[in-house]
Protein backbone atom coordinates (compact mmCIF):
# COMPACT_ATOMS: atom_id res chain seq x y z
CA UNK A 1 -25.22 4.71 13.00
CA UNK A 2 -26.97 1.49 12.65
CA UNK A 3 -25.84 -0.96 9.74
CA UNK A 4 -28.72 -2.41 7.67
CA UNK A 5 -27.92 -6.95 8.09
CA UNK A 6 -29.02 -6.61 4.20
CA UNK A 7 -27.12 -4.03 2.64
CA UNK A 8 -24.90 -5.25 0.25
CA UNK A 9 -22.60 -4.58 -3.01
CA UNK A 10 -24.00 -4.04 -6.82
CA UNK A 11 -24.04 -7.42 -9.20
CA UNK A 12 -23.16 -7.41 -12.36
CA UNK A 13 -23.86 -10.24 -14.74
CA UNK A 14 -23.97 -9.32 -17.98
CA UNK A 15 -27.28 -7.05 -18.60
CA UNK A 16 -28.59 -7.19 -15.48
CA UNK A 17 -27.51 -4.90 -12.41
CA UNK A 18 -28.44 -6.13 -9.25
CA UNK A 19 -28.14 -2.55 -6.54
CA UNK A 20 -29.12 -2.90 -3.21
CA UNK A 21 -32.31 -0.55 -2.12
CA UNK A 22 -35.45 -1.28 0.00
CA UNK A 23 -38.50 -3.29 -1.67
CA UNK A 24 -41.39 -0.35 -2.14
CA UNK A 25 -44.53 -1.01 -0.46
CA UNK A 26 -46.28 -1.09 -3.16
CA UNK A 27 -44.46 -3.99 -4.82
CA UNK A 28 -46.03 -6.91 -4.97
CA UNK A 29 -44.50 -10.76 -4.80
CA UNK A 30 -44.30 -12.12 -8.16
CA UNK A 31 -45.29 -16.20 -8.48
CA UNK A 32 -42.22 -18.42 -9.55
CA UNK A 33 -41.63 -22.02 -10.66
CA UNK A 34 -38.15 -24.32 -10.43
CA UNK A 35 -36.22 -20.82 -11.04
CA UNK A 36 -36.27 -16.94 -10.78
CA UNK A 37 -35.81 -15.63 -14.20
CA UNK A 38 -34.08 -11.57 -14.00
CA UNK A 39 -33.85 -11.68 -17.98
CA UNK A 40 -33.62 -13.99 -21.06
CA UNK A 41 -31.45 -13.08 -23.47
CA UNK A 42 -33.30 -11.83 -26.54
CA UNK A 43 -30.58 -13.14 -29.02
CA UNK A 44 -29.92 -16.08 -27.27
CA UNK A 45 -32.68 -17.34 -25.16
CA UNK A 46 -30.48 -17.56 -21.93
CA UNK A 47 -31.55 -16.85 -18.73
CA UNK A 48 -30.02 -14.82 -16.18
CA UNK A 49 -31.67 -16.75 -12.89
CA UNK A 50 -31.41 -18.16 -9.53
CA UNK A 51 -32.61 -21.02 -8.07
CA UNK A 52 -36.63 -20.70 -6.45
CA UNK A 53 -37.03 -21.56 -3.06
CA UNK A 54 -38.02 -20.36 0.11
CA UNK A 55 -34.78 -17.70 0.53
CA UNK A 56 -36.05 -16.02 -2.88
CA UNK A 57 -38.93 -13.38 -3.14
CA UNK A 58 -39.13 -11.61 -6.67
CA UNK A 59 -41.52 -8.53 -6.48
CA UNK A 60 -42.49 -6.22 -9.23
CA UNK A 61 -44.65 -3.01 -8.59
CA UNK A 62 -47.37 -1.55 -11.15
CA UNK A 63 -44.80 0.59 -13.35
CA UNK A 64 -42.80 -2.74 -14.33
CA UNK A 65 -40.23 -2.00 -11.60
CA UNK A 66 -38.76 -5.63 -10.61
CA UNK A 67 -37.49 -6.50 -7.22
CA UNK A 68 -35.98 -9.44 -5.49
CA UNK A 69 -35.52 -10.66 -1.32
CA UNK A 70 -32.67 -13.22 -1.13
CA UNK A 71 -32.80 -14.70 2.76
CA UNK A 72 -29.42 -16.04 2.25
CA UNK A 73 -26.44 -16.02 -0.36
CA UNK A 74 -27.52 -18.03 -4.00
CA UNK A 75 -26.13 -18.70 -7.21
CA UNK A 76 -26.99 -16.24 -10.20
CA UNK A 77 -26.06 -18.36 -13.80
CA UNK A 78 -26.30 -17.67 -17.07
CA UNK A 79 -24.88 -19.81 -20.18
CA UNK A 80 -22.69 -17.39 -20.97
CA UNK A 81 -21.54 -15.98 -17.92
CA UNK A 82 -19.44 -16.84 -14.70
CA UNK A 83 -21.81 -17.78 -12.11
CA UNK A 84 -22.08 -14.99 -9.48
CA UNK A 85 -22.91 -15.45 -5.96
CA UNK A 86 -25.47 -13.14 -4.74
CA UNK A 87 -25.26 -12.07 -1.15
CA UNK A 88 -28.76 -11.78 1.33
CA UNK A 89 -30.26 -8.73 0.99
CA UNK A 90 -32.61 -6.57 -1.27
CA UNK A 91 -31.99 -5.40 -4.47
CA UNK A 92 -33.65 -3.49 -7.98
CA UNK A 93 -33.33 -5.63 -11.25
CA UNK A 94 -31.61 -3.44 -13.12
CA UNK A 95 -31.64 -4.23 -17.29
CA UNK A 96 -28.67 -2.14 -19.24
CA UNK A 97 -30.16 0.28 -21.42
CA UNK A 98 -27.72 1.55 -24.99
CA UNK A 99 -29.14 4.67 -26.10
CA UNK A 100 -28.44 6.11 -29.85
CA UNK A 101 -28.61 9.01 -31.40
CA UNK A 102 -30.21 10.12 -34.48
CA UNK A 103 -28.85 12.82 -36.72
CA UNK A 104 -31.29 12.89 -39.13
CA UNK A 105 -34.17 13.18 -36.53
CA UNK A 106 -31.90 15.01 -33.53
CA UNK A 107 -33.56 12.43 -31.35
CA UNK A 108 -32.01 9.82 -28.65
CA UNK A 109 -33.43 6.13 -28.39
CA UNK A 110 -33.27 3.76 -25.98
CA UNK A 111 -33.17 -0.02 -26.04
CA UNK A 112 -32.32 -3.00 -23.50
CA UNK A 113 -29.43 -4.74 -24.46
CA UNK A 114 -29.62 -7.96 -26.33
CA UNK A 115 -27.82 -10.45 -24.61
């Protein structure tokens, strides 16, 4: 069996899941500035990011699913959080979801986490 050079373990940081996967083909490369921003923190106004530069793709495809390329191994910080650093390799942006339940309307709702 043939070992994919990118494969790689889930990150955690936070909200934000990083899981290994292929980029979809219909994902397209999203434009970036000094940093790659995977989340701000709605409470807060942190940002879970890395550092832009040529190792770092971020792609997002036409149903809001977000992507990233790393060509090598880079730092993923936050304010709040231990800095975490993210092997090469392809992975889904992945945004923790609480769901809860209503009685009175026997309905579940979902909502990002505010970090």
């Amino acid at each position: 069996m043939k070992k994919n050079p990118f494969r790689s373990k889930m990150y955690r940081q936070g909200d934000v899941l990083l899981v290994p996967c292929d980029i979809p083909e219909d994902a397209s490369p999203v434009d970036t500035a000094d940093r790659v921003v995977l989340a701000e923190g709605e409470l807060t106004g942190h940002f879970h990011a890395l550092p832009a530069n040529e190792h770092i793709t971020l792609y997002q495809t036409g149903d809001q699913r977000r992507f990233l390329h790393l060509d090598e191994e880079l730092p993923l910080t936050h304010d709040e959080h231990d800095t975490i650093m993210v092997k090469a390799g392809n992975y889904r942006i992945i945004r923790q979801r609480e769901y809860q339940y209503d009685l009175k309307e026997a309905r579940q709702e979902a909502r990002r986490v505010a970090d």
